[in-house]
N, C-alpha and C. Protein backbone atom coordinates (compact mmCIF):
# COMPACT_ATOMS: atom_id res chain seq x y z
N UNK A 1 356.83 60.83 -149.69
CA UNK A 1 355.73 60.47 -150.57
C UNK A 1 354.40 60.70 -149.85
N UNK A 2 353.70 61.64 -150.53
CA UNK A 2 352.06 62.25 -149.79
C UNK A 2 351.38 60.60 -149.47
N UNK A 3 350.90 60.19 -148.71
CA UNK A 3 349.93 58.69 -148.19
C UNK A 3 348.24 59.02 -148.97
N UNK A 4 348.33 58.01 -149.78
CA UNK A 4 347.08 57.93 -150.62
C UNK A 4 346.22 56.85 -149.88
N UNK A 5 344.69 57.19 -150.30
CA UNK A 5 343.64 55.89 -150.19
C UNK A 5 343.46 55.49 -151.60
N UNK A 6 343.52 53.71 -151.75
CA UNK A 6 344.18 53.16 -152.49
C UNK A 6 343.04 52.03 -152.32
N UNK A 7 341.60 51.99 -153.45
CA UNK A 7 341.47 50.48 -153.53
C UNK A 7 341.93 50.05 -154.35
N UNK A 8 342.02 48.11 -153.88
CA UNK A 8 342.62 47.26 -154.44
C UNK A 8 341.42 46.39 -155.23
N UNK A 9 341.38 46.11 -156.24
CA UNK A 9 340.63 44.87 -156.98
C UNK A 9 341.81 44.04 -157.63
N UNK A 10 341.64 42.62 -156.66
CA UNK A 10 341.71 41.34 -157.20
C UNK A 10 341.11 40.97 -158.24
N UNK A 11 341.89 39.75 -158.30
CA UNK A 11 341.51 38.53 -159.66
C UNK A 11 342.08 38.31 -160.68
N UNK A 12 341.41 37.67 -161.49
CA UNK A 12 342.21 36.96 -162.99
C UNK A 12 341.90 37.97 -163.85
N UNK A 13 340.56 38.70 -163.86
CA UNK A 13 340.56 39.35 -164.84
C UNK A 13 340.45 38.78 -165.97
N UNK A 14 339.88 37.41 -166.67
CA UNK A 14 339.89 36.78 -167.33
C UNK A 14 338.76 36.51 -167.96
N UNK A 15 337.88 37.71 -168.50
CA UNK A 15 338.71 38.75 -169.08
C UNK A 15 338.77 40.19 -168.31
N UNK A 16 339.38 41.05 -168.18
CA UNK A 16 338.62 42.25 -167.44
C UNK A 16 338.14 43.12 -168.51
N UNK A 17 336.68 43.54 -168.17
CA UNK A 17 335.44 43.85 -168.56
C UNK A 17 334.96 44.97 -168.13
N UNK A 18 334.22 46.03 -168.58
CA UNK A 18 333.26 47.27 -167.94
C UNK A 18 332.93 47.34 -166.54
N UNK A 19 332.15 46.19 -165.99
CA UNK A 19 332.16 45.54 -164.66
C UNK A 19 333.32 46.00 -163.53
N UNK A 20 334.24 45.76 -164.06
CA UNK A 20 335.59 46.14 -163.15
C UNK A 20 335.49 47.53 -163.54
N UNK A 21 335.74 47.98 -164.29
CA UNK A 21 335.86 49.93 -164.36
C UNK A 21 334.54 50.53 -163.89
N UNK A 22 333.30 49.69 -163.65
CA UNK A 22 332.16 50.18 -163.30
C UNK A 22 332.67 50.24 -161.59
N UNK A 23 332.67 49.15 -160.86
CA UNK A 23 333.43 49.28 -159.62
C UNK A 23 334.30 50.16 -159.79
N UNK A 24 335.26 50.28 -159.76
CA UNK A 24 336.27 51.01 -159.47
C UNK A 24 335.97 52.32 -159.93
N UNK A 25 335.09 52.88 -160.66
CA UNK A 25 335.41 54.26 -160.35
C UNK A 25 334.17 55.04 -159.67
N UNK A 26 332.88 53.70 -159.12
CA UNK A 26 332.16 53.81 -157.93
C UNK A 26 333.06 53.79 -156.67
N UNK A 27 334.01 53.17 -156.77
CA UNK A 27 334.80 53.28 -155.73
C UNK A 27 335.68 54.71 -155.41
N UNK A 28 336.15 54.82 -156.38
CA UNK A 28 336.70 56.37 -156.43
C UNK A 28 336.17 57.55 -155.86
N UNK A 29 334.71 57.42 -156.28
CA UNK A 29 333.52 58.15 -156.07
C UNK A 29 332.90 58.05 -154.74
N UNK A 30 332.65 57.01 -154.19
CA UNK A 30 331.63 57.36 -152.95
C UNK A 30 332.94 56.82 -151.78
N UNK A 31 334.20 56.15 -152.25
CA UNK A 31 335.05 56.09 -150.77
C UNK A 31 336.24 56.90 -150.98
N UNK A 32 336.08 58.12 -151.71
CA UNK A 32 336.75 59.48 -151.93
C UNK A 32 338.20 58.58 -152.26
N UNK A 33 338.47 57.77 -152.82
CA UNK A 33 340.00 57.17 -153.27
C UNK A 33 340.70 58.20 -154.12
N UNK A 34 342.20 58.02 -153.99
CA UNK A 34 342.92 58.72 -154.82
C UNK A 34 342.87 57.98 -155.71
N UNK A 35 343.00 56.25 -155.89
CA UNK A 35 343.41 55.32 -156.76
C UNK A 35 342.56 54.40 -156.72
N UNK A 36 342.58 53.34 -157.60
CA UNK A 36 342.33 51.91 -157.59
C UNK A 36 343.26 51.08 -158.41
N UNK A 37 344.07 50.10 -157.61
CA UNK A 37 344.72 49.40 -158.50
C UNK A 37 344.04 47.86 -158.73
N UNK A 38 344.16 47.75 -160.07
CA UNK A 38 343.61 46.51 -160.17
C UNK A 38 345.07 45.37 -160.31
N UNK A 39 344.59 44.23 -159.13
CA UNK A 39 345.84 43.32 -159.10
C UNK A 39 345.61 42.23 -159.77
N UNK A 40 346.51 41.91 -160.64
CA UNK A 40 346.29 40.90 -161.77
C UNK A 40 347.11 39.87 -161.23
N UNK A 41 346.24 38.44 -161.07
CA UNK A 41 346.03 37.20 -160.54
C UNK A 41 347.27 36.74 -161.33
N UNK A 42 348.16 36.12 -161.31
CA UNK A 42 349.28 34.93 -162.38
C UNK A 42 348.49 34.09 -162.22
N UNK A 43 347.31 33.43 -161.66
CA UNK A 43 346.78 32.25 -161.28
C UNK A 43 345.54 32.02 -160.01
N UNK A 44 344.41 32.24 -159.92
CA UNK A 44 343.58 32.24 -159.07
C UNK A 44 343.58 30.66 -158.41
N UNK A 45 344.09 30.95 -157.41
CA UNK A 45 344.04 29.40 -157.29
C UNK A 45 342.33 28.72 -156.55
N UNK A 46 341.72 29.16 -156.42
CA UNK A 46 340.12 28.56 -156.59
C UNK A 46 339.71 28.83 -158.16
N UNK A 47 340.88 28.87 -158.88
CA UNK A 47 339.90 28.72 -160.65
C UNK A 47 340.49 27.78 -161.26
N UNK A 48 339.98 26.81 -162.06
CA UNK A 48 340.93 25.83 -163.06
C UNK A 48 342.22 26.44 -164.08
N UNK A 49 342.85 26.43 -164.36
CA UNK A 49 343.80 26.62 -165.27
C UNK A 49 343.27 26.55 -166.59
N UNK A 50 342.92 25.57 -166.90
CA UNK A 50 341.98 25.49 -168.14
C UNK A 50 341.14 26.84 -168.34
N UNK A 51 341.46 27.11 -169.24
CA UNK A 51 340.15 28.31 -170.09
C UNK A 51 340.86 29.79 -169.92
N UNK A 52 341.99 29.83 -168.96
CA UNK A 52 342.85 30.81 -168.70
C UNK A 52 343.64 31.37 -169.24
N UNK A 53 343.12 32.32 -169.95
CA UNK A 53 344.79 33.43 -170.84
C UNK A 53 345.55 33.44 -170.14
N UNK A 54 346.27 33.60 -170.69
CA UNK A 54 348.14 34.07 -170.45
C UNK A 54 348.03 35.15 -169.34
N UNK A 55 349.09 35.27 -168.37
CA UNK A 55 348.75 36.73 -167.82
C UNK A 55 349.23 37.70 -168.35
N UNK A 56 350.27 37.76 -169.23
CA UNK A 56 350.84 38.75 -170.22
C UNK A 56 349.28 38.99 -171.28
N UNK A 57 348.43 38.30 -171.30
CA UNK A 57 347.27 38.31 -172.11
C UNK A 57 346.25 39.31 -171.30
N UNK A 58 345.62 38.93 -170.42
CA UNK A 58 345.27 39.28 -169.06
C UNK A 58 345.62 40.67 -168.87
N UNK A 59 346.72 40.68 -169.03
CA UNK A 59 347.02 41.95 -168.30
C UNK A 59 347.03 43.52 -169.01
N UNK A 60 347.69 43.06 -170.56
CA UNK A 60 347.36 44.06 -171.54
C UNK A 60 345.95 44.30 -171.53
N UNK A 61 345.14 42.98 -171.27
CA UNK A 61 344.01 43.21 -171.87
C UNK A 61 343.13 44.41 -170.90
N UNK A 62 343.64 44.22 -169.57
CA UNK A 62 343.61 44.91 -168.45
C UNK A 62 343.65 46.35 -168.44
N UNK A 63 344.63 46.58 -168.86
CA UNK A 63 345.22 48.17 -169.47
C UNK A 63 344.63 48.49 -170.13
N UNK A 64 344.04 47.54 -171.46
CA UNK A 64 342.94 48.57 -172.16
C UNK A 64 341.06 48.58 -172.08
N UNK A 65 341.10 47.72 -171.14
CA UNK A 65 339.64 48.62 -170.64
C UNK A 65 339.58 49.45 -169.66
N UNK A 66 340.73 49.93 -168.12
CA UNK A 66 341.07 50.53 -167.17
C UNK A 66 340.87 51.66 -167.72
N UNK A 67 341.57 52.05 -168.77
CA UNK A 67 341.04 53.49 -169.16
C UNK A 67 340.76 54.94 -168.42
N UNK A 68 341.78 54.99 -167.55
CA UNK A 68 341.42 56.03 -166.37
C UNK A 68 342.97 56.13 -165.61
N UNK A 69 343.10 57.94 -165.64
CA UNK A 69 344.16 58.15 -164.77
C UNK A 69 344.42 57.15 -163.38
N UNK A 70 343.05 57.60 -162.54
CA UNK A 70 343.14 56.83 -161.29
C UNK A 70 342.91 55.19 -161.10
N UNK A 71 342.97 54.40 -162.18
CA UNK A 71 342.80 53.03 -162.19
C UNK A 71 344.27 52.73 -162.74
N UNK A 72 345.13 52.05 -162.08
CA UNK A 72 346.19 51.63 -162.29
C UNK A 72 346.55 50.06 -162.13
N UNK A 73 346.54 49.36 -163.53
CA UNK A 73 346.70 48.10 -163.51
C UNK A 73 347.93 47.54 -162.98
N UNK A 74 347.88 46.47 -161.93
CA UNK A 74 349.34 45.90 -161.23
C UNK A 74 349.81 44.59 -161.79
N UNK A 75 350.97 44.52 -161.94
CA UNK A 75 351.29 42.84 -161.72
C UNK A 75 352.38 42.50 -160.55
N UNK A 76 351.86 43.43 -159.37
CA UNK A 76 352.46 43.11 -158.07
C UNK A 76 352.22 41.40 -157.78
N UNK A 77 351.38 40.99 -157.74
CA UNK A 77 351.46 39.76 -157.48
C UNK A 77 352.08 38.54 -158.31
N UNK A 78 352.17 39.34 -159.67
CA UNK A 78 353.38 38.35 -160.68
C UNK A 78 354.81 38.43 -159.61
N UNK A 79 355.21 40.11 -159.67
CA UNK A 79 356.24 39.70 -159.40
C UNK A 79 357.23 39.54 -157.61
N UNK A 80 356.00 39.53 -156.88
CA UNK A 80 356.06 38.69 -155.62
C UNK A 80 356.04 37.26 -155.58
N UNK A 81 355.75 36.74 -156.85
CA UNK A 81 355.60 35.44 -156.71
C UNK A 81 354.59 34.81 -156.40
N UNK A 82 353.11 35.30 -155.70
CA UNK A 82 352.16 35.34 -154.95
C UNK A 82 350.78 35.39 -155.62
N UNK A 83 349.93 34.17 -155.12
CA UNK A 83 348.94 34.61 -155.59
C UNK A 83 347.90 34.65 -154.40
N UNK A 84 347.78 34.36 -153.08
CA UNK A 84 346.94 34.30 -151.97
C UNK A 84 346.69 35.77 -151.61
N UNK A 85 345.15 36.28 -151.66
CA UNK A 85 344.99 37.56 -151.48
C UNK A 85 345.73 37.75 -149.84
N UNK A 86 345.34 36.71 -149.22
CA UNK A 86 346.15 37.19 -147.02
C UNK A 86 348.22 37.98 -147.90
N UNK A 87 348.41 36.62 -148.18
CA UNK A 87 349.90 37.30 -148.21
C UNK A 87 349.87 38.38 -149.22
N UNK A 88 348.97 38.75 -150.39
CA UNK A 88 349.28 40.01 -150.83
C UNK A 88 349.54 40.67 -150.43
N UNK A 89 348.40 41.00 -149.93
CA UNK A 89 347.97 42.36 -148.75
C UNK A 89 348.74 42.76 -147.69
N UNK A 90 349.36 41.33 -147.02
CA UNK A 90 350.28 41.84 -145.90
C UNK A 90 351.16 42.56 -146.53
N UNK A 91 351.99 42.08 -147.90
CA UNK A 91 353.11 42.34 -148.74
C UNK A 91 353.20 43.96 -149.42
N UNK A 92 351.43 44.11 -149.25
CA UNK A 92 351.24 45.41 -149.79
C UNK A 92 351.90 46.40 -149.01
N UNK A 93 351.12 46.41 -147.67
CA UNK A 93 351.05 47.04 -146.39
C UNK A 93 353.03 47.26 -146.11
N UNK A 94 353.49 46.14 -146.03
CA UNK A 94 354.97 46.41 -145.87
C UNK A 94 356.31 47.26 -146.72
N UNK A 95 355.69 46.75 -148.32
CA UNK A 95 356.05 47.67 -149.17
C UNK A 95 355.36 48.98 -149.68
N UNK A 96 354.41 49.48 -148.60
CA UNK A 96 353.35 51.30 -149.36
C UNK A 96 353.03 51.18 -147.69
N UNK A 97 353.72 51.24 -146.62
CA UNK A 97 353.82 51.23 -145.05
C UNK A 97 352.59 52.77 -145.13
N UNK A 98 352.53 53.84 -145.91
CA UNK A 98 352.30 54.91 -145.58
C UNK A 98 351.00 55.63 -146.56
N UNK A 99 351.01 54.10 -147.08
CA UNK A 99 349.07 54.21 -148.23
C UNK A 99 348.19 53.52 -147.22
N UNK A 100 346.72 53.82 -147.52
CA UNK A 100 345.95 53.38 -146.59
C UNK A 100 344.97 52.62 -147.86
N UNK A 101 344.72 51.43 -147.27
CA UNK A 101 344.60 49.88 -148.69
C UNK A 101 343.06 49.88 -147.83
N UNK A 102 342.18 49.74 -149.46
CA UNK A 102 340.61 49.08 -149.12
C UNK A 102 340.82 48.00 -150.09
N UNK A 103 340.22 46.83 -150.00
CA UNK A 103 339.79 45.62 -150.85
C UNK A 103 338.65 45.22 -151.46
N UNK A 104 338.30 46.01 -152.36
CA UNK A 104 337.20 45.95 -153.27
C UNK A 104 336.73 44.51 -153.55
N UNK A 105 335.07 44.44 -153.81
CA UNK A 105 334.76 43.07 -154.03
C UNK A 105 333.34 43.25 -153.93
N UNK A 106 332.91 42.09 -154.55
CA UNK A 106 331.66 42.40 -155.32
C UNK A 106 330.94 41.25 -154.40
N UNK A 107 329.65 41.40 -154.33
CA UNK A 107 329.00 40.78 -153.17
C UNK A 107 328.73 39.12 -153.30
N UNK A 108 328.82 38.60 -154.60
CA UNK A 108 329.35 37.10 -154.89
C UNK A 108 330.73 36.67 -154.50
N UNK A 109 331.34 36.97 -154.08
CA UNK A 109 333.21 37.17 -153.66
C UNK A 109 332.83 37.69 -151.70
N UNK A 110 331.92 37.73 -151.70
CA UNK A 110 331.79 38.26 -150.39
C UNK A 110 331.53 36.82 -149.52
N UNK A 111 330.23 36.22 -150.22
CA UNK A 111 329.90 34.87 -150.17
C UNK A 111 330.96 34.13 -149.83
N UNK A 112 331.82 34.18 -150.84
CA UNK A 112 332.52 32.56 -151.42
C UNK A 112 333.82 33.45 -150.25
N UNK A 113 333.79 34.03 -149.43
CA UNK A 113 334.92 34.53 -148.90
C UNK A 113 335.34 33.52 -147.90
N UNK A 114 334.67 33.12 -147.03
CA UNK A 114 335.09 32.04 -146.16
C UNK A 114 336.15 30.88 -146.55
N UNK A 115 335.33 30.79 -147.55
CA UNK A 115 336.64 29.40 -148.70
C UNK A 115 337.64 29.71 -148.85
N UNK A 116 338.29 30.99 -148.60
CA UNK A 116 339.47 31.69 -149.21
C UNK A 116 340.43 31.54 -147.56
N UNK A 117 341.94 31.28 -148.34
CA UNK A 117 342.34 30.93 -147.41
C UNK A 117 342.73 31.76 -146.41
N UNK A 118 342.93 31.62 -144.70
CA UNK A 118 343.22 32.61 -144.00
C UNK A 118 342.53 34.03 -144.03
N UNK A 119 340.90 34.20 -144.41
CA UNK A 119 340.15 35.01 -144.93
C UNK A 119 339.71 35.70 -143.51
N UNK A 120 339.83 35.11 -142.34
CA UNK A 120 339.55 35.97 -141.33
C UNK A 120 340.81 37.29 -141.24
N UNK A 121 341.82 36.64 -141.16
CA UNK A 121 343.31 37.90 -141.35
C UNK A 121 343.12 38.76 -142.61
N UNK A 122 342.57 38.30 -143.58
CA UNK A 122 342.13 39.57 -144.63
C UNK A 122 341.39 40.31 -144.19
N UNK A 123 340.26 40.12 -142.96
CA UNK A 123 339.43 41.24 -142.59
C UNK A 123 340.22 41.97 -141.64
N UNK A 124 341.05 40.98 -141.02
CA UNK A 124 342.22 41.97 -140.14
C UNK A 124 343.23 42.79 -140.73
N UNK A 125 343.30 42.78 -142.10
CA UNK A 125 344.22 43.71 -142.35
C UNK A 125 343.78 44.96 -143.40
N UNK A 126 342.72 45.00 -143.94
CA UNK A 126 342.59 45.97 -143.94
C UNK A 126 340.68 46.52 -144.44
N UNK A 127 339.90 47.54 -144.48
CA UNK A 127 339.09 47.71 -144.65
C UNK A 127 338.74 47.13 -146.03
N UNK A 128 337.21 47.03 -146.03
CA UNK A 128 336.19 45.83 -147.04
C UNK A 128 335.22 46.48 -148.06
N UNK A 129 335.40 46.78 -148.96
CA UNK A 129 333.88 47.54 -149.71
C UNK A 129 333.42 46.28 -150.48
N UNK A 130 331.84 46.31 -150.43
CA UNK A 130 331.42 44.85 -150.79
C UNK A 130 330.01 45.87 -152.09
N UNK A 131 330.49 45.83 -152.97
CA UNK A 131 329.28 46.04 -154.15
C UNK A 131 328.11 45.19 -154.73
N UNK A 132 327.44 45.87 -154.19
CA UNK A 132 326.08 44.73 -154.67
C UNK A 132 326.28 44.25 -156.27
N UNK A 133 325.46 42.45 -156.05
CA UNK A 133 325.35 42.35 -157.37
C UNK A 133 324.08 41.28 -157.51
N UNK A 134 323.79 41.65 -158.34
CA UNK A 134 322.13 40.72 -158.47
C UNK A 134 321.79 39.51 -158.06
N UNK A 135 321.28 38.99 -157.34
CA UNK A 135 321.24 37.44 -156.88
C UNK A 135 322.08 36.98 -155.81
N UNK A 136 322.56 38.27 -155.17
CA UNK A 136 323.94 37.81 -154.10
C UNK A 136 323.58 38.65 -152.85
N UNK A 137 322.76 39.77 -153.05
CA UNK A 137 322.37 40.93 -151.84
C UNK A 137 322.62 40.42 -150.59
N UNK A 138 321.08 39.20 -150.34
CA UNK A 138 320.59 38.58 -149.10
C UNK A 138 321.39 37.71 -148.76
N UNK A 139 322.22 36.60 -149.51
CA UNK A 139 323.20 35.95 -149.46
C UNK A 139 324.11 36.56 -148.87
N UNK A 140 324.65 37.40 -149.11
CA UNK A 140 326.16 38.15 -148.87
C UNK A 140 325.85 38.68 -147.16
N UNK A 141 324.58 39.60 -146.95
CA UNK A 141 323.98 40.10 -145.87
C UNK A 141 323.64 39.44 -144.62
N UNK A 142 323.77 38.10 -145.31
CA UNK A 142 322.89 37.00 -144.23
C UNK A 142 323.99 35.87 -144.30
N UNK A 143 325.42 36.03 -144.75
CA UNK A 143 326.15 34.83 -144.72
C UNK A 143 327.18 35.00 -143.83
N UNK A 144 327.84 34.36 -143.69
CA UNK A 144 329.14 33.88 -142.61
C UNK A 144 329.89 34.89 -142.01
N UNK A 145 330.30 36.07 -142.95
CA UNK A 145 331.14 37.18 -143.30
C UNK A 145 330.34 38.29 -142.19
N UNK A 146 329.17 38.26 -143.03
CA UNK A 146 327.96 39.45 -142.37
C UNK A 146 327.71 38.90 -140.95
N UNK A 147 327.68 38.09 -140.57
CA UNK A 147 327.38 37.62 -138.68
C UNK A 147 328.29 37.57 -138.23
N UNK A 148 329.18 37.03 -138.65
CA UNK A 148 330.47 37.04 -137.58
C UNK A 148 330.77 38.64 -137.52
N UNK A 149 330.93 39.45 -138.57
CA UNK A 149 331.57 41.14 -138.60
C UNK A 149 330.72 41.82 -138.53
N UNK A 150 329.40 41.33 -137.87
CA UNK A 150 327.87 42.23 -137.95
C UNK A 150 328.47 43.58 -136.89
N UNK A 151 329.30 43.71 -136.41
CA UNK A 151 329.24 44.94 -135.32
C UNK A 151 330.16 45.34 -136.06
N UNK A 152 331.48 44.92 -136.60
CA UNK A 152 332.12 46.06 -137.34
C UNK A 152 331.10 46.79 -139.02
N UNK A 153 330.39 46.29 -139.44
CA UNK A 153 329.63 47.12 -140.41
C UNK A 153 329.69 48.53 -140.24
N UNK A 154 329.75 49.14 -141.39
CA UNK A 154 329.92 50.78 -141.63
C UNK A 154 329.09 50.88 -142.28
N UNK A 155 327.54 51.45 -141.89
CA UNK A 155 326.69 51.68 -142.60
C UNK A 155 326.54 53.10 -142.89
N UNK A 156 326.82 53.65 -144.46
CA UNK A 156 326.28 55.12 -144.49
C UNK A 156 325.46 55.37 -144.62
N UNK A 157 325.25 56.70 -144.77
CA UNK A 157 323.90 57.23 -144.70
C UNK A 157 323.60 59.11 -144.44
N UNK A 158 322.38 59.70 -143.98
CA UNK A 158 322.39 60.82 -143.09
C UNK A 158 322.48 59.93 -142.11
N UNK A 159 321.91 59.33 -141.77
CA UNK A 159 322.34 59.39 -139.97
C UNK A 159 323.74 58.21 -139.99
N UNK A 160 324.13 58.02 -140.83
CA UNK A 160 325.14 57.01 -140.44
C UNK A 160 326.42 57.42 -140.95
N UNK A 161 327.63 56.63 -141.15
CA UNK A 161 329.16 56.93 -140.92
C UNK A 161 329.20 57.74 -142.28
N UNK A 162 330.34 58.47 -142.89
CA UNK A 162 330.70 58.56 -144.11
C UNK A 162 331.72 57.34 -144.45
N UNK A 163 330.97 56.95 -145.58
CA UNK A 163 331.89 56.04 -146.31
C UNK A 163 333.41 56.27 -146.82
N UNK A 164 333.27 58.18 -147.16
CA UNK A 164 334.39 58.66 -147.77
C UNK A 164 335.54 58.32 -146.89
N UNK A 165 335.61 57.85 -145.52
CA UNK A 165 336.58 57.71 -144.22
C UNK A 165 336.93 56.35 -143.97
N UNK A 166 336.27 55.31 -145.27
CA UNK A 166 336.27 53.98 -144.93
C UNK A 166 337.82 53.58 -145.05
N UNK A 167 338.75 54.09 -145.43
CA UNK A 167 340.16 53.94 -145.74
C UNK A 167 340.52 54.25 -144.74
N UNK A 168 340.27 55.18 -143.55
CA UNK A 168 340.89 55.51 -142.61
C UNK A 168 340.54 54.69 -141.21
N UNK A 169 339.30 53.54 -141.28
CA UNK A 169 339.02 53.27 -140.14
C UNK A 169 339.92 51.57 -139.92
N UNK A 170 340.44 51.75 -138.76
CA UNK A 170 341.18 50.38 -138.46
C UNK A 170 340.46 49.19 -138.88
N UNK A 171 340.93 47.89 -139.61
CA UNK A 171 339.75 46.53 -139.63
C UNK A 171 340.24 45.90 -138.14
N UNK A 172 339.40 45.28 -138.58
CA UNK A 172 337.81 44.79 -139.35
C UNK A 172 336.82 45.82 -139.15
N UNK A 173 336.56 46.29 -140.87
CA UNK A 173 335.48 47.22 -141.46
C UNK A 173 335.58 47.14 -142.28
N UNK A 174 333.79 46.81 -142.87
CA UNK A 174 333.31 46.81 -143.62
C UNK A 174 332.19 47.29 -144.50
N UNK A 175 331.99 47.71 -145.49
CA UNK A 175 330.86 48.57 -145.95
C UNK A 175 329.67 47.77 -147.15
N UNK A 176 328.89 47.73 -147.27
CA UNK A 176 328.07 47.23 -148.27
C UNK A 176 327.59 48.55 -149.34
N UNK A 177 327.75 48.55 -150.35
CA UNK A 177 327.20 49.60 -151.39
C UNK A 177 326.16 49.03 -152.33
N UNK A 178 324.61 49.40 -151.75
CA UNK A 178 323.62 48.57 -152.20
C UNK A 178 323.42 49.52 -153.51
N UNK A 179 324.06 50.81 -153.88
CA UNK A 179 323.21 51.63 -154.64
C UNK A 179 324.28 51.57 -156.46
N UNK A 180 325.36 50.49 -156.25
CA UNK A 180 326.34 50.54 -157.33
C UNK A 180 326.01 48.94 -157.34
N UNK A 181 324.93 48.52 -158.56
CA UNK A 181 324.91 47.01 -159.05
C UNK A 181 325.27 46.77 -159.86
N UNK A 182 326.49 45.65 -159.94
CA UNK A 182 327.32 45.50 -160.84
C UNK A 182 327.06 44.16 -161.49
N UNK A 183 326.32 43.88 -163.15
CA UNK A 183 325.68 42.50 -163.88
C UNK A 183 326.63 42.55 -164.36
N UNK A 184 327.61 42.57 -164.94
CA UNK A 184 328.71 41.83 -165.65
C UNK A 184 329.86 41.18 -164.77
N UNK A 185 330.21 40.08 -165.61
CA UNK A 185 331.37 38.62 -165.05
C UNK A 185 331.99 38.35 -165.85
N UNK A 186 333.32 37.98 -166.05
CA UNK A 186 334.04 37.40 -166.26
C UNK A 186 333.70 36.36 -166.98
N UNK A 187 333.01 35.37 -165.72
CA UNK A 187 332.23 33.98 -166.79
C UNK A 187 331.22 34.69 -167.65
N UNK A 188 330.63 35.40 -166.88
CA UNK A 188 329.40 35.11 -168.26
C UNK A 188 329.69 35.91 -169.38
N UNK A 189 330.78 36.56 -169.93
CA UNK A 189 331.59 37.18 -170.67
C UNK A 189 332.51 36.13 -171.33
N UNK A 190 333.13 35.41 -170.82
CA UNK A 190 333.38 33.98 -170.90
C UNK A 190 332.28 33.11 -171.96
N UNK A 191 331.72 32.90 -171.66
CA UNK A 191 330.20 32.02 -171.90
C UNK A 191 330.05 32.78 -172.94
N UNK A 192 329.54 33.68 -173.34
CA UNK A 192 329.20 34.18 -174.48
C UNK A 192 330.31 34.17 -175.78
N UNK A 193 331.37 34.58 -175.21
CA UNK A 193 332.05 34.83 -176.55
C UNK A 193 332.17 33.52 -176.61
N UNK A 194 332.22 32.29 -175.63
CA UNK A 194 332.39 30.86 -176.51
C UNK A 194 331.33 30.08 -176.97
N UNK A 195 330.18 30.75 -176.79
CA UNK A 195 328.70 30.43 -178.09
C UNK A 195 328.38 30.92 -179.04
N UNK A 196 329.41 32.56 -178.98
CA UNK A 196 329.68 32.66 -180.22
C UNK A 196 330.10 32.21 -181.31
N UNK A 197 331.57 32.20 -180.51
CA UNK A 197 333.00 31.11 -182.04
C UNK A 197 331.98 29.78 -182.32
N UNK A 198 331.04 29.42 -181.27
CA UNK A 198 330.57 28.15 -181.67
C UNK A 198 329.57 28.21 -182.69
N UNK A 199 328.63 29.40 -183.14
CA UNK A 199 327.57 29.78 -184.05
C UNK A 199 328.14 29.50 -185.08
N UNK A 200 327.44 28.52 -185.82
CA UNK A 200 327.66 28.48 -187.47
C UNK A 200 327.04 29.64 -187.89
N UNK A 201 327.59 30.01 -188.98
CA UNK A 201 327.05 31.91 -189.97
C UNK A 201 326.18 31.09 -191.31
């Protein structure tokens, strides 16, 4: 089997939205990926249960905004049993020994990364693309993640690394993509359609 570069996007997807296909096929694009699979959450466990579709809900719903040869929706983590991104990833790595895995994520998720469990071994296992998103830049740049991994940073550029190689460089590495800003969420996609149903006509 030929060894592909392969990002991964997490989450619930609850709902997945433009936002996610806007990433991912910036991702395709500037870190030369063969793929992106998007991994569909059975359960985020930093999210309430409450307000949560089905993942059989979730996941169709998944499939039809992906919309793209190279975006391939997963329910690897349904059926590992698993929902902790550390043990995904290891799980990935053991079962695709011969794909080379980036972990897509949007620069609010970059933040809140520390909270996540065993989140230092996620930078150890495999390379990081972090997509800007409005209100999170300086936060993300200037938080926990960014100082402690300030020397592994992969900054492109002319004078700096190609990003297209970010799949190939050992972690901890990480990249920031200030020029792909991504305004749509989940919640606030969320939020709206439920002030909708709430509008009297």
């Amino acid at each position: 089997m030929r060894a592909l570069k392969i990002g991964l996007l997490g989450g619930s997807f609850n709902p997945a939205h433009d936002g996610h296909r806007q990433i991912s096929l910036a991702a395709l694009r500037l870190l030369d990926l063969d793929q992106v699979w998007w991994l569909v959450s059975p359960q985020n466990p930093m999210k309430p249960e409450k307000g949560m579709a089905s993942f059989a809900e979730r996941f169709e719903a998944a499939k039809a905004i992906a919309r793209h040869p190279k975006i391939l929706v997963s329910d690897f983590e349904a059926r590992i049993g698993e929902q902790r991104t550390v043990r995904t990833l290891a799980a990935l790595k053991r079962v695709h020994p011969h794909h080379k895995f980036v972990w897509l994520m949007g620069a609010d998720n970059m933040v809140q990364l520390p909270k996540w469990r065993q989140w230092e071994s996620i930078m150890s296992l495999v390379p990081i693309a972090v997509f800007n998103r409005p209100g999170y830049t300086y936060k993300a740049l200037n938080g926990k993640v960014a100082i402690k991994y300030r020397r592994q940073r992969i900054i492109g550029g002319i004078k700096g690394a190609d990003l297209r190689q970010l799949a190939d460089m050992p972690p901890p590495a990480w990249a920031f993509l200030p020029e792909t800003t991504i305004e749509l969420s989940s919640t606030q996609i969320r939020k709206y359609r439920d002030n909708a149903g709430n509008t009297c006509s």
